[in-house]
PDB file of N, CA and C in Angstrom:
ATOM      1  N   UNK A   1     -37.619 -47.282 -29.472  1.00  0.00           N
ATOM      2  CA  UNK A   1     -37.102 -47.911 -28.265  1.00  0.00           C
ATOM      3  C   UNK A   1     -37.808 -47.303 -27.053  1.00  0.00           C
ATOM      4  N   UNK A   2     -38.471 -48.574 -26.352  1.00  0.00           N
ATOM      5  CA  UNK A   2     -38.636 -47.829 -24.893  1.00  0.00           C
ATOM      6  C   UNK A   2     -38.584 -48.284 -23.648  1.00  0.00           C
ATOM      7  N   UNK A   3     -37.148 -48.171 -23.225  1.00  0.00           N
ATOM      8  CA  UNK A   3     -36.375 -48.461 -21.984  1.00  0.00           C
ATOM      9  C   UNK A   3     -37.596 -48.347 -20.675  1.00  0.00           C
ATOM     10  N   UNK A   4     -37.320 -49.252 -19.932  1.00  0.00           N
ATOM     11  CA  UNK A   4     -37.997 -49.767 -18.486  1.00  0.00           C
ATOM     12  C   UNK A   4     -37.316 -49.050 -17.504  1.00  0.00           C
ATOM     13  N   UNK A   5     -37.804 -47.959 -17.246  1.00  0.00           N
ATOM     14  CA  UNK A   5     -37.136 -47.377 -15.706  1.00  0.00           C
ATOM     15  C   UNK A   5     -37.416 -48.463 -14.731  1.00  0.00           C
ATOM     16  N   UNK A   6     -38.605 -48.955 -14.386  1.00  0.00           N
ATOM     17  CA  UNK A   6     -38.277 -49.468 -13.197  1.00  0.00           C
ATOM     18  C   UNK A   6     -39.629 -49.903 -13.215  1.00  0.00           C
ATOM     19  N   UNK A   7     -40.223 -51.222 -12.346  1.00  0.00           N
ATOM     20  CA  UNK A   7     -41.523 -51.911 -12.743  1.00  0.00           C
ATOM     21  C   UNK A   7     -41.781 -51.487 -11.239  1.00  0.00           C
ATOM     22  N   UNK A   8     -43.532 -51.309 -10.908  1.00  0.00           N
ATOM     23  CA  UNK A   8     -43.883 -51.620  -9.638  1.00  0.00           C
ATOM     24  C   UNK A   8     -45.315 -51.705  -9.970  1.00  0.00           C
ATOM     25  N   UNK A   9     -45.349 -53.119  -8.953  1.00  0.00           N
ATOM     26  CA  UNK A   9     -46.775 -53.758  -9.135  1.00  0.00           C
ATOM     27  C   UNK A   9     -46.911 -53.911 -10.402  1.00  0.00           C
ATOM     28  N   UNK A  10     -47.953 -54.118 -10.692  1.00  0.00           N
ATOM     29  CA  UNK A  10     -48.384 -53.825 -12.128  1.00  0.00           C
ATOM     30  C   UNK A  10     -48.457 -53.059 -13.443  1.00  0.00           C
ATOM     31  N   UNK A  11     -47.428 -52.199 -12.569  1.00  0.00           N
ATOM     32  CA  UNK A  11     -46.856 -50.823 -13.786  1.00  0.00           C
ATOM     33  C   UNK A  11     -45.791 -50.871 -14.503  1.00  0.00           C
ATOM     34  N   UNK A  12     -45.893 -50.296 -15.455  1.00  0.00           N
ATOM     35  CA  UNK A  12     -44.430 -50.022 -15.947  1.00  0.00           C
ATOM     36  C   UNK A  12     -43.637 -48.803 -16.439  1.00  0.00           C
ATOM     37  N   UNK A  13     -42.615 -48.264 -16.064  1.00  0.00           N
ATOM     38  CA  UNK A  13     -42.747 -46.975 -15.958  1.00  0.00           C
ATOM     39  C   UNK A  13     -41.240 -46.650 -17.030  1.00  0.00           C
ATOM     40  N   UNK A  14     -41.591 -46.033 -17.946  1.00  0.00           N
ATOM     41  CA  UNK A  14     -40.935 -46.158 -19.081  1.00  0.00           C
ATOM     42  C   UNK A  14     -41.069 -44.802 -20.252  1.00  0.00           C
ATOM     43  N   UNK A  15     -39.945 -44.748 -20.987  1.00  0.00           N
ATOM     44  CA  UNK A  15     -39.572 -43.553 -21.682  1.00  0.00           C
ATOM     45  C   UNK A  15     -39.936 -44.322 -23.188  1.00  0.00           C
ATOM     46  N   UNK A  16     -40.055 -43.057 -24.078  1.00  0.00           N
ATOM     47  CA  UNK A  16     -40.349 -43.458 -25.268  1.00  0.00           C
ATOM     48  C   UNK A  16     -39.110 -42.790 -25.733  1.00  0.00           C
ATOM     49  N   UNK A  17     -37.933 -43.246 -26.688  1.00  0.00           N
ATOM     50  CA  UNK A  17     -37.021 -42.599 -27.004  1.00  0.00           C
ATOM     51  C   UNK A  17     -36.918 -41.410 -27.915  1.00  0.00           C
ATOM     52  N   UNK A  18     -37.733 -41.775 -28.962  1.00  0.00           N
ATOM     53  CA  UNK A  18     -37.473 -40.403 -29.968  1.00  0.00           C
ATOM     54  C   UNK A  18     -39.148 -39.700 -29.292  1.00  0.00           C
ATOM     55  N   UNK A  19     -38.883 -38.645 -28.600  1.00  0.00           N
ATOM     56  CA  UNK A  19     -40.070 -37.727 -28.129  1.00  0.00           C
ATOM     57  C   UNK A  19     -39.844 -36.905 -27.422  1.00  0.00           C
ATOM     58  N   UNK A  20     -40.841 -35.537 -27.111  1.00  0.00           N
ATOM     59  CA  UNK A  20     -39.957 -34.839 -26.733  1.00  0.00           C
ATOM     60  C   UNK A  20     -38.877 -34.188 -25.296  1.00  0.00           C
ATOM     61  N   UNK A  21     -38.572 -33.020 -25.724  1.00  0.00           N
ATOM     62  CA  UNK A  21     -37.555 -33.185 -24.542  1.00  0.00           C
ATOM     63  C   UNK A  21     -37.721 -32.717 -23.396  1.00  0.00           C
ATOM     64  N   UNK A  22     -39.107 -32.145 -22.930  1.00  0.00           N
ATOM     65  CA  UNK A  22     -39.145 -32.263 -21.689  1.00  0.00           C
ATOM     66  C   UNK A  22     -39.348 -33.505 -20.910  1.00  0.00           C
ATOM     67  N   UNK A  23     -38.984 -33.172 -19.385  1.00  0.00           N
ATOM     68  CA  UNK A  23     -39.115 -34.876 -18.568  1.00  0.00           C
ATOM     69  C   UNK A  23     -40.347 -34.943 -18.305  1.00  0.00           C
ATOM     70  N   UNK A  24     -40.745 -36.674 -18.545  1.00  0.00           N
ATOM     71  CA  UNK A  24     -41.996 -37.172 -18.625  1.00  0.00           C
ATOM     72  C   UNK A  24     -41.585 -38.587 -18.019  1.00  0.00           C
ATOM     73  N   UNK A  25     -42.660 -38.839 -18.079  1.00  0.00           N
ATOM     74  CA  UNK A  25     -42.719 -40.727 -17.789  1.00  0.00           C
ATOM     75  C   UNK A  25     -43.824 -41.135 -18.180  1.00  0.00           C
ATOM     76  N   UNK A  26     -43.995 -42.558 -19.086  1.00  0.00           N
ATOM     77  CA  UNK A  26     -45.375 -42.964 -19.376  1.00  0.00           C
ATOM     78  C   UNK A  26     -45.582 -43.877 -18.344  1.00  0.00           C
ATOM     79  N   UNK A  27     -46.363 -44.826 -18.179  1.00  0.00           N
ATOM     80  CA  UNK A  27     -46.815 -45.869 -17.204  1.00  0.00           C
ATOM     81  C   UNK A  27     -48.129 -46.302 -17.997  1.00  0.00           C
ATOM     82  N   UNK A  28     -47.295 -47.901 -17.860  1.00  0.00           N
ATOM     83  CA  UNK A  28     -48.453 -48.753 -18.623  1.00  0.00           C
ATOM     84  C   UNK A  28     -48.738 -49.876 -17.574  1.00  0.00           C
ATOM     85  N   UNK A  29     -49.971 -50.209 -17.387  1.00  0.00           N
ATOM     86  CA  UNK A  29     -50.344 -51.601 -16.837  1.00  0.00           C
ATOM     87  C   UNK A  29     -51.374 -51.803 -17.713  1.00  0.00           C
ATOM     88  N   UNK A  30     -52.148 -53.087 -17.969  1.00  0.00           N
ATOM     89  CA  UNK A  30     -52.716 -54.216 -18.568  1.00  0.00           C
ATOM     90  C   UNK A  30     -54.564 -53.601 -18.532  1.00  0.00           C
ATOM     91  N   UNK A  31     -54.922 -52.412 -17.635  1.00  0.00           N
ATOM     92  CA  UNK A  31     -55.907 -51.973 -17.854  1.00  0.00           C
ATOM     93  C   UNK A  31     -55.821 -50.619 -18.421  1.00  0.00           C
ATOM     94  N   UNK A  32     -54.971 -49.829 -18.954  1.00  0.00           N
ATOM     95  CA  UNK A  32     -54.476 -48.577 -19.215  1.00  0.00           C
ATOM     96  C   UNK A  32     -53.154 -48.239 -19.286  1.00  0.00           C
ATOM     97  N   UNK A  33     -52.900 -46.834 -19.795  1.00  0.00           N
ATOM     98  CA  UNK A  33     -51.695 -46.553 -19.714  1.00  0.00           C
ATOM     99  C   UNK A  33     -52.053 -44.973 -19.403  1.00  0.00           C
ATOM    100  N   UNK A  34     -51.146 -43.801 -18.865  1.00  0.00           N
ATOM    101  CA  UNK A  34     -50.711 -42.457 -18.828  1.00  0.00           C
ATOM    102  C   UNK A  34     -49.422 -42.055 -18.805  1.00  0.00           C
ATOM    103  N   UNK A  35     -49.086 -40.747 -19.248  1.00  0.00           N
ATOM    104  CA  UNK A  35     -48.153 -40.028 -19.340  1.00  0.00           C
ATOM    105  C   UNK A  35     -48.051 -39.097 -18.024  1.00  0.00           C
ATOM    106  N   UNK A  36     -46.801 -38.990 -17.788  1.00  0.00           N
ATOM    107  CA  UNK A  36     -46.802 -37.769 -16.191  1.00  0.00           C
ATOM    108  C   UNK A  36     -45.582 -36.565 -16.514  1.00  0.00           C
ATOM    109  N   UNK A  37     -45.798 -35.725 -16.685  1.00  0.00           N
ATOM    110  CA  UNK A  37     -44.850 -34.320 -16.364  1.00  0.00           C
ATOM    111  C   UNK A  37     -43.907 -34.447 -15.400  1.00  0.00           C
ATOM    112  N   UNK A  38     -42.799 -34.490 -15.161  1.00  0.00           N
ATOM    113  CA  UNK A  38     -41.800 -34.197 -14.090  1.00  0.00           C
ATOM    114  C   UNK A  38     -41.547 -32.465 -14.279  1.00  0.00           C
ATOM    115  N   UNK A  39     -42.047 -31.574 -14.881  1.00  0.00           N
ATOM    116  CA  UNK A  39     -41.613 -30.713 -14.666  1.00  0.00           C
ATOM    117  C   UNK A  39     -42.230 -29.461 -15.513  1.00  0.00           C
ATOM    118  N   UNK A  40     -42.565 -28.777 -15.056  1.00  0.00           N
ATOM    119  CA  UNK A  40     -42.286 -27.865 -13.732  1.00  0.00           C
ATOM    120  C   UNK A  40     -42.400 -28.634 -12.563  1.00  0.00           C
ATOM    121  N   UNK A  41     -43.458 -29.437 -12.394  1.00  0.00           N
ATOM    122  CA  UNK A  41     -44.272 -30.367 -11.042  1.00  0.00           C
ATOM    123  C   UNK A  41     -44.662 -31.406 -11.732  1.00  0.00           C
ATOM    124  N   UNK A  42     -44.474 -32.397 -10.896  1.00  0.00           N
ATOM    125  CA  UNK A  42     -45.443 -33.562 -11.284  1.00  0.00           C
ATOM    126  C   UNK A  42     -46.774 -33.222 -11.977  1.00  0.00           C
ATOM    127  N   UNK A  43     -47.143 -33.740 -13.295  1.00  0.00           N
ATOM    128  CA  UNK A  43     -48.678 -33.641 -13.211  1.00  0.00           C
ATOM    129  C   UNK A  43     -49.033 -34.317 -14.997  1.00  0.00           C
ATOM    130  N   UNK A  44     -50.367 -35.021 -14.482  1.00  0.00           N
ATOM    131  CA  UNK A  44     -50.479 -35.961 -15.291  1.00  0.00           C
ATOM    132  C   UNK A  44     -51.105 -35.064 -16.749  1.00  0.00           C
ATOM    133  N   UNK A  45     -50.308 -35.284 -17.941  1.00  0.00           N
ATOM    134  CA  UNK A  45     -50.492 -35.260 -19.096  1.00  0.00           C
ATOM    135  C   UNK A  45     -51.527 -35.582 -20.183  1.00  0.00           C
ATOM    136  N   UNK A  46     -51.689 -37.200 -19.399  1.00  0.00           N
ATOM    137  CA  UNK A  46     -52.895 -37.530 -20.314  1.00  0.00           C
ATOM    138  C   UNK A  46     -52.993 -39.274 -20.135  1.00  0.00           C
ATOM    139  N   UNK A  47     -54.076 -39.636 -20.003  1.00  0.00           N
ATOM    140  CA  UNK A  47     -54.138 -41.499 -19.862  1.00  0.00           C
ATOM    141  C   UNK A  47     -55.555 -41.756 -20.062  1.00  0.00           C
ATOM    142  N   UNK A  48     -55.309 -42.714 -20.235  1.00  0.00           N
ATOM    143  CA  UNK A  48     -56.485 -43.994 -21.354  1.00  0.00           C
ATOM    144  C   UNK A  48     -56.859 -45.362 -20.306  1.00  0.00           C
ATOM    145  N   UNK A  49     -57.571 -44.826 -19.397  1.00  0.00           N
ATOM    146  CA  UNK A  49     -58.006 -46.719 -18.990  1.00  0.00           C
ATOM    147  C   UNK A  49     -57.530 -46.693 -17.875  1.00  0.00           C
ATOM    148  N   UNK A  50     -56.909 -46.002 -17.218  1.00  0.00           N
ATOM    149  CA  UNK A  50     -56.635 -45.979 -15.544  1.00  0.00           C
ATOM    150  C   UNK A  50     -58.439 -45.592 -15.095  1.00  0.00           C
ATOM    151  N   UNK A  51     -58.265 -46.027 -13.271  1.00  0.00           N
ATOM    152  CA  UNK A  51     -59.171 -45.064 -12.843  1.00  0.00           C
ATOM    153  C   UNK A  51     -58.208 -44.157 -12.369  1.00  0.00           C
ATOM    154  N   UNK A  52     -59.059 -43.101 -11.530  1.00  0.00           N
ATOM    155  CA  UNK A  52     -58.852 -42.123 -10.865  1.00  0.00           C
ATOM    156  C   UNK A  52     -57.936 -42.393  -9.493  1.00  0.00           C
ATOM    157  N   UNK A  53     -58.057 -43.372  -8.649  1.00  0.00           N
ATOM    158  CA  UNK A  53     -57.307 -44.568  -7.658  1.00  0.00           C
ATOM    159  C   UNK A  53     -56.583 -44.842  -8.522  1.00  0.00           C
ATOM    160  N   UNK A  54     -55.856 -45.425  -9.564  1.00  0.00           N
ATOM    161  CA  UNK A  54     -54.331 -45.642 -10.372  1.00  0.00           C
ATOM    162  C   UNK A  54     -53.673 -45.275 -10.946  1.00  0.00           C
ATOM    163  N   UNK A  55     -54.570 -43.458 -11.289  1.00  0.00           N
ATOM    164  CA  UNK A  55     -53.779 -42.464 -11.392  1.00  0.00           C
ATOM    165  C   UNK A  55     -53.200 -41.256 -10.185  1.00  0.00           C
ATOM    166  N   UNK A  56     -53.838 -41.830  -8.937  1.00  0.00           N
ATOM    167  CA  UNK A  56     -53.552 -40.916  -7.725  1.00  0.00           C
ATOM    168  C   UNK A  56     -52.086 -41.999  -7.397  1.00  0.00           C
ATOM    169  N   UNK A  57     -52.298 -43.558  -7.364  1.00  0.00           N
ATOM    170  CA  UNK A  57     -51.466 -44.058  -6.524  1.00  0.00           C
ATOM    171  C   UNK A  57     -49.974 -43.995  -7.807  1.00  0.00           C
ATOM    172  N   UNK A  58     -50.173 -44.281  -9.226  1.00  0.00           N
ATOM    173  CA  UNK A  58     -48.936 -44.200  -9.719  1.00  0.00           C
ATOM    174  C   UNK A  58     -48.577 -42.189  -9.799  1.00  0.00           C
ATOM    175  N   UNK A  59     -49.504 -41.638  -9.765  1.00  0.00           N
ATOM    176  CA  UNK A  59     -48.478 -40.318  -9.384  1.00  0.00           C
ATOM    177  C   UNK A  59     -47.665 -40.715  -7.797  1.00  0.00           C
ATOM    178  N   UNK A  60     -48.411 -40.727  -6.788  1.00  0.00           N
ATOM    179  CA  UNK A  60     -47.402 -41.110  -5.559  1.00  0.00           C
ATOM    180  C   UNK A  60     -46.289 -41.632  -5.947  1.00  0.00           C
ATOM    181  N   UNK A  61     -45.751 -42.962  -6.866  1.00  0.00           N
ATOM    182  CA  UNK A  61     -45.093 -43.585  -6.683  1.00  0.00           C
ATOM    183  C   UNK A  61     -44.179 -42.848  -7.962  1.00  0.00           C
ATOM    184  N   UNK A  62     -44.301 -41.927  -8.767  1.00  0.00           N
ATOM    185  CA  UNK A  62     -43.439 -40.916  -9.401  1.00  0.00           C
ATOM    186  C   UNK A  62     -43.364 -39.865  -8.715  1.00  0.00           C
ATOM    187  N   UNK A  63     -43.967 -39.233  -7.890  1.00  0.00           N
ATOM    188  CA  UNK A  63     -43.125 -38.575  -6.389  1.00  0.00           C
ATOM    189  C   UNK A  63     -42.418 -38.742  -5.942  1.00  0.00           C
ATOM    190  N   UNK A  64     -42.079 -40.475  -5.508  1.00  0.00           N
ATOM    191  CA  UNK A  64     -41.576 -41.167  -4.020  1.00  0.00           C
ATOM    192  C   UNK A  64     -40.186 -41.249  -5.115  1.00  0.00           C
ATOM    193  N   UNK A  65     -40.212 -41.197  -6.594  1.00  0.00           N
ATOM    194  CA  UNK A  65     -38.976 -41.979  -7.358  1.00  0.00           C
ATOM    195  C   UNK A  65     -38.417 -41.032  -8.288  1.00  0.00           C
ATOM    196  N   UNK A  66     -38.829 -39.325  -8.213  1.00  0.00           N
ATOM    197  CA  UNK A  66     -38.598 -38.521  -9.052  1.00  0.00           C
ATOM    198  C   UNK A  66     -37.266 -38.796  -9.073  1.00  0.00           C
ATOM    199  N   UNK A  67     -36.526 -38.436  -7.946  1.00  0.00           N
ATOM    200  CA  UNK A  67     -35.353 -38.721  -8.652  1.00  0.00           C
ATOM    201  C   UNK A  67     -34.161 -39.849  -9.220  1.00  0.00           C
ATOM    202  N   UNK A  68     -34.482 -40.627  -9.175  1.00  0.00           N
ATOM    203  CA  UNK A  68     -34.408 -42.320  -9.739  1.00  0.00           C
ATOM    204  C   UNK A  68     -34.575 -41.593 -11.066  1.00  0.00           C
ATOM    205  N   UNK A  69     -36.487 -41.552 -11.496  1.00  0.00           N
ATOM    206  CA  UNK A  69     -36.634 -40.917 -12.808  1.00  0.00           C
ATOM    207  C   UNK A  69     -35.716 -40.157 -13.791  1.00  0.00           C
ATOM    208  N   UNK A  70     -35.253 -38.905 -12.999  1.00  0.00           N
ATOM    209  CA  UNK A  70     -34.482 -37.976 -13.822  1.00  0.00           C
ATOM    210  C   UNK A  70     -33.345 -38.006 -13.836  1.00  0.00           C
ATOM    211  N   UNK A  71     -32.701 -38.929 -12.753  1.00  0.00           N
ATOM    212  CA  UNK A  71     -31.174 -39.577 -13.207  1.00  0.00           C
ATOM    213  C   UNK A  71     -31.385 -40.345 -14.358  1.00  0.00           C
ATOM    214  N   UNK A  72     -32.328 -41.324 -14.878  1.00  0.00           N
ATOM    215  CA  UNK A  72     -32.165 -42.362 -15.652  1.00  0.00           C
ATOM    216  C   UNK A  72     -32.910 -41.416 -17.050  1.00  0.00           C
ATOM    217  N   UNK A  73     -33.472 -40.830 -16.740  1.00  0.00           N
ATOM    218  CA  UNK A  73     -33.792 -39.869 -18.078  1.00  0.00           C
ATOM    219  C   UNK A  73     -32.300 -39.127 -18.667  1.00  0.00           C
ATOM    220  N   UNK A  74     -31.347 -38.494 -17.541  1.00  0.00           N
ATOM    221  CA  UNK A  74     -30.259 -37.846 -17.720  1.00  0.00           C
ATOM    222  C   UNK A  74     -29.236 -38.480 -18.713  1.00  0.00           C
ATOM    223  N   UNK A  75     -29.388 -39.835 -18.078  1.00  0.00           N
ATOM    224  CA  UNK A  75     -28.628 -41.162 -18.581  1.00  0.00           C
ATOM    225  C   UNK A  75     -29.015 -41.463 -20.019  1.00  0.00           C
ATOM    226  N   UNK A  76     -30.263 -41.605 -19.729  1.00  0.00           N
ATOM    227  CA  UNK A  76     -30.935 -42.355 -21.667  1.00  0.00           C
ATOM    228  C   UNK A  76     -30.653 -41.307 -22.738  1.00  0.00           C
ATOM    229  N   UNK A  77     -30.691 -40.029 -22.081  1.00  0.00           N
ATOM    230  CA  UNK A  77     -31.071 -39.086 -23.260  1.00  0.00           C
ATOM    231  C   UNK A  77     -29.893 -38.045 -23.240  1.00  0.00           C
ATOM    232  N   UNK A  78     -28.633 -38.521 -22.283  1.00  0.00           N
ATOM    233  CA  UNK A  78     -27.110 -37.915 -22.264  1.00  0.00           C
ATOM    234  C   UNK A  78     -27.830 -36.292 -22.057  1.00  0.00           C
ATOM    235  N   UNK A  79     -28.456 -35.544 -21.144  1.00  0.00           N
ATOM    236  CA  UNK A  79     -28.786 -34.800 -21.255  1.00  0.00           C
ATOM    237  C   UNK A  79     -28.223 -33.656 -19.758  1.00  0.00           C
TER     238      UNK A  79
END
């Protein structure tokens, strides 16, 4: 299962359910996908097919929504 936090633009920013338990977020759009760290700090994990411009602007926009993110992580994963 992997629940839709929340779409913007062309992204999609979404949890993979059975994985592990630190907070993350993947993000997929139609030319790539990456994974992002919420913690310690934001910071990107690992991605396939973004540029460098759609991995600067979807980190911004997991900045601007960290905490949106880790309420709804709190929520999915009763944590």
């Amino acid at each position: 299962m992997s629940p839709t936090v929340f779409q913007y633009n062309e992204y999609r920013f979404y949890f993979f359910s059975r994985e592990e338990s630190r907070i993350h977020i993947h993000v997929y759009s139609s030319s790539g996908e990456a994974k992002f760290w919420l913690e310690p700090v934001i910071a990107l994990a690992n991605a396939h097919g973004l540029t460098e411009k759609q991995l600067r602007e979807t980190q911004k926009i997991i900045e601007e929504r960290k905490n949106e993110i880790t309420k709804s992580w709190k929520e999915h994963f009763k944590g």
